[in-house]
C-alpha atoms as a PDB file:
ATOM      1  CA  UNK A   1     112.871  93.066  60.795  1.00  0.00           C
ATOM      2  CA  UNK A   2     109.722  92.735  62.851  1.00  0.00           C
ATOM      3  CA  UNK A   3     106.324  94.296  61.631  1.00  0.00           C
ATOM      4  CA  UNK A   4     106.238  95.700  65.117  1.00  0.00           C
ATOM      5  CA  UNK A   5     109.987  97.394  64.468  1.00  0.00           C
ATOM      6  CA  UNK A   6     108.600  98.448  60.854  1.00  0.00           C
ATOM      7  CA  UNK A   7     105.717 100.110  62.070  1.00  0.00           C
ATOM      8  CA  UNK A   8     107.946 102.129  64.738  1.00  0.00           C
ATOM      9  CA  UNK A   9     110.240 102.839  61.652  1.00  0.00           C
ATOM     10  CA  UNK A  10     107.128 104.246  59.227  1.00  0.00           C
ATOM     11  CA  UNK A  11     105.996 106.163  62.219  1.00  0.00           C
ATOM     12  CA  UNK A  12     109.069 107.871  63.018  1.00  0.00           C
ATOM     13  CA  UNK A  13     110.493 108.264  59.574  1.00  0.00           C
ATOM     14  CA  UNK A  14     106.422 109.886  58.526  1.00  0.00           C
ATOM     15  CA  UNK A  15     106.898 112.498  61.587  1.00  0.00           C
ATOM     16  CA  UNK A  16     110.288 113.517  60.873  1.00  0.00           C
ATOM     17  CA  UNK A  17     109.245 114.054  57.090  1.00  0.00           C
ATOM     18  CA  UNK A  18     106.728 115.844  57.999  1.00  0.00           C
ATOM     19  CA  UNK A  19     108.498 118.097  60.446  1.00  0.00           C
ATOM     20  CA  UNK A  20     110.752 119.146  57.997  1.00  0.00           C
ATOM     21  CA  UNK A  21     108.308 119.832  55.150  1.00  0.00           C
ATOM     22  CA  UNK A  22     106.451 121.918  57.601  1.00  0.00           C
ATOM     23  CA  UNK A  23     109.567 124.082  57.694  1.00  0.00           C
ATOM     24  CA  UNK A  24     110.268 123.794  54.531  1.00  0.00           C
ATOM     25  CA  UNK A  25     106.594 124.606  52.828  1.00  0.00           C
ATOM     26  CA  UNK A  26     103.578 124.671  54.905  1.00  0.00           C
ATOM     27  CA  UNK A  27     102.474 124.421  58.218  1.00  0.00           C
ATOM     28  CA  UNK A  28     100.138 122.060  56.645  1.00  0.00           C
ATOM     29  CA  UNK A  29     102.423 119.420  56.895  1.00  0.00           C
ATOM     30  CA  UNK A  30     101.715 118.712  60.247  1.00  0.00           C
ATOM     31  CA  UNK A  31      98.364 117.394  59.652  1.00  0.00           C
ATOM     32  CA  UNK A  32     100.314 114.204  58.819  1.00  0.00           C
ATOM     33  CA  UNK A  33     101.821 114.107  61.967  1.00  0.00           C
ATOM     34  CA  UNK A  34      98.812 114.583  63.922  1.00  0.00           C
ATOM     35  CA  UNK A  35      97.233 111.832  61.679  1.00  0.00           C
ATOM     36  CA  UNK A  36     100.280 109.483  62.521  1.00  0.00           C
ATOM     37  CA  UNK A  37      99.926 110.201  66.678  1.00  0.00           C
ATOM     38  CA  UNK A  38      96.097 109.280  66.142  1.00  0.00           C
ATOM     39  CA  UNK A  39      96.790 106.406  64.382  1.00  0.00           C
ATOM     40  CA  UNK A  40      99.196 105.206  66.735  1.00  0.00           C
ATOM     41  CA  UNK A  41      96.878 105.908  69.590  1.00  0.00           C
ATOM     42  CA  UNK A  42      93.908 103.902  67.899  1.00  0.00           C
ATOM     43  CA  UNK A  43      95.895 101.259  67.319  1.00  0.00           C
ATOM     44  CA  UNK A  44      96.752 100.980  71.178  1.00  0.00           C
ATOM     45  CA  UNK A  45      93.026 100.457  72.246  1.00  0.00           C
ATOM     46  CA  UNK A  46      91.743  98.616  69.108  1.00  0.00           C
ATOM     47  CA  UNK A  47      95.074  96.569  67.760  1.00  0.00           C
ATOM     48  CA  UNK A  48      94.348  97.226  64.068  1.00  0.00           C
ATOM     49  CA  UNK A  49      96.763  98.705  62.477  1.00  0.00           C
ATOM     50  CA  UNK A  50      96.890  99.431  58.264  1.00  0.00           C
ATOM     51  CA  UNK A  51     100.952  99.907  58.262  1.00  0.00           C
ATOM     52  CA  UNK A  52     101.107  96.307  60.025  1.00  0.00           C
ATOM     53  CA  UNK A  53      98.582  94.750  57.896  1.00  0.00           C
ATOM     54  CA  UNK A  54     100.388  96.021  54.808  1.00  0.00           C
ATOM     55  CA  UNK A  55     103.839  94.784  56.113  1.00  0.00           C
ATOM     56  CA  UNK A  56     102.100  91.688  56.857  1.00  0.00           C
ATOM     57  CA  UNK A  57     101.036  91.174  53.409  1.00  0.00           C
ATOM     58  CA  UNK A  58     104.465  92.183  52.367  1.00  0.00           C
ATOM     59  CA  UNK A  59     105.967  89.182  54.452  1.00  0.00           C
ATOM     60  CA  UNK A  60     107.462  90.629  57.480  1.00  0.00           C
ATOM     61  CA  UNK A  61     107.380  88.694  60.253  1.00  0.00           C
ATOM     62  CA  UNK A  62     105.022  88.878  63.616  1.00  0.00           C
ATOM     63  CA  UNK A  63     107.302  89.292  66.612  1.00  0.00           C
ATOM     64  CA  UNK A  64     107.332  91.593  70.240  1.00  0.00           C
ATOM     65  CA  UNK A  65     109.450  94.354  69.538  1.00  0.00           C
ATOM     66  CA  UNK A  66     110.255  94.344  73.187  1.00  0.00           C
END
C-alpha cells in the first residue's frame, strides 16, 4: 500500500468512526470530522501532511494513488 492510499484509508475510516460515535454518544464527535475535512483541505494547498509523514516513517512507500 501507498502512503497516498493510506492516507485516503485513515481519512475515511476517522469520518466513518466518527459518524457513528456521533450517533452513538455525542454530537461532539463530529468535531473530528470537521478536523479531518480541514486537514485534508490544508494539505491540498500546502502538501504537508502529518498522517503521510507518519506512514512515511513507518515505511510505506511514496507512489500516485491515481
Amino acid at each position: 500500500m501507498s502512503i497516498d492510499r493510506a492516507v485516503m484509508a485513515f481519512a475515511g475510516i476517522m469520518v466513518l468512526a466518527s459518524l457513528v460515535l456521533s450517533q452513538v454518544h455525542s454530537s461532539y464527535w463530529l468535531l473530528l470530522t470537521a478536523f479531518v475535512g480541514l486537514n485534508l483541505l490544508q494539505a491540498s494547498f500546502t502538501g504537508l501532511c502529518p498522517a503521510a509523514m507518519i506512514f512515511r516513517k513507518l515505511g510505506l512507500k511514496s507512489a500516485s494513488a491515481f
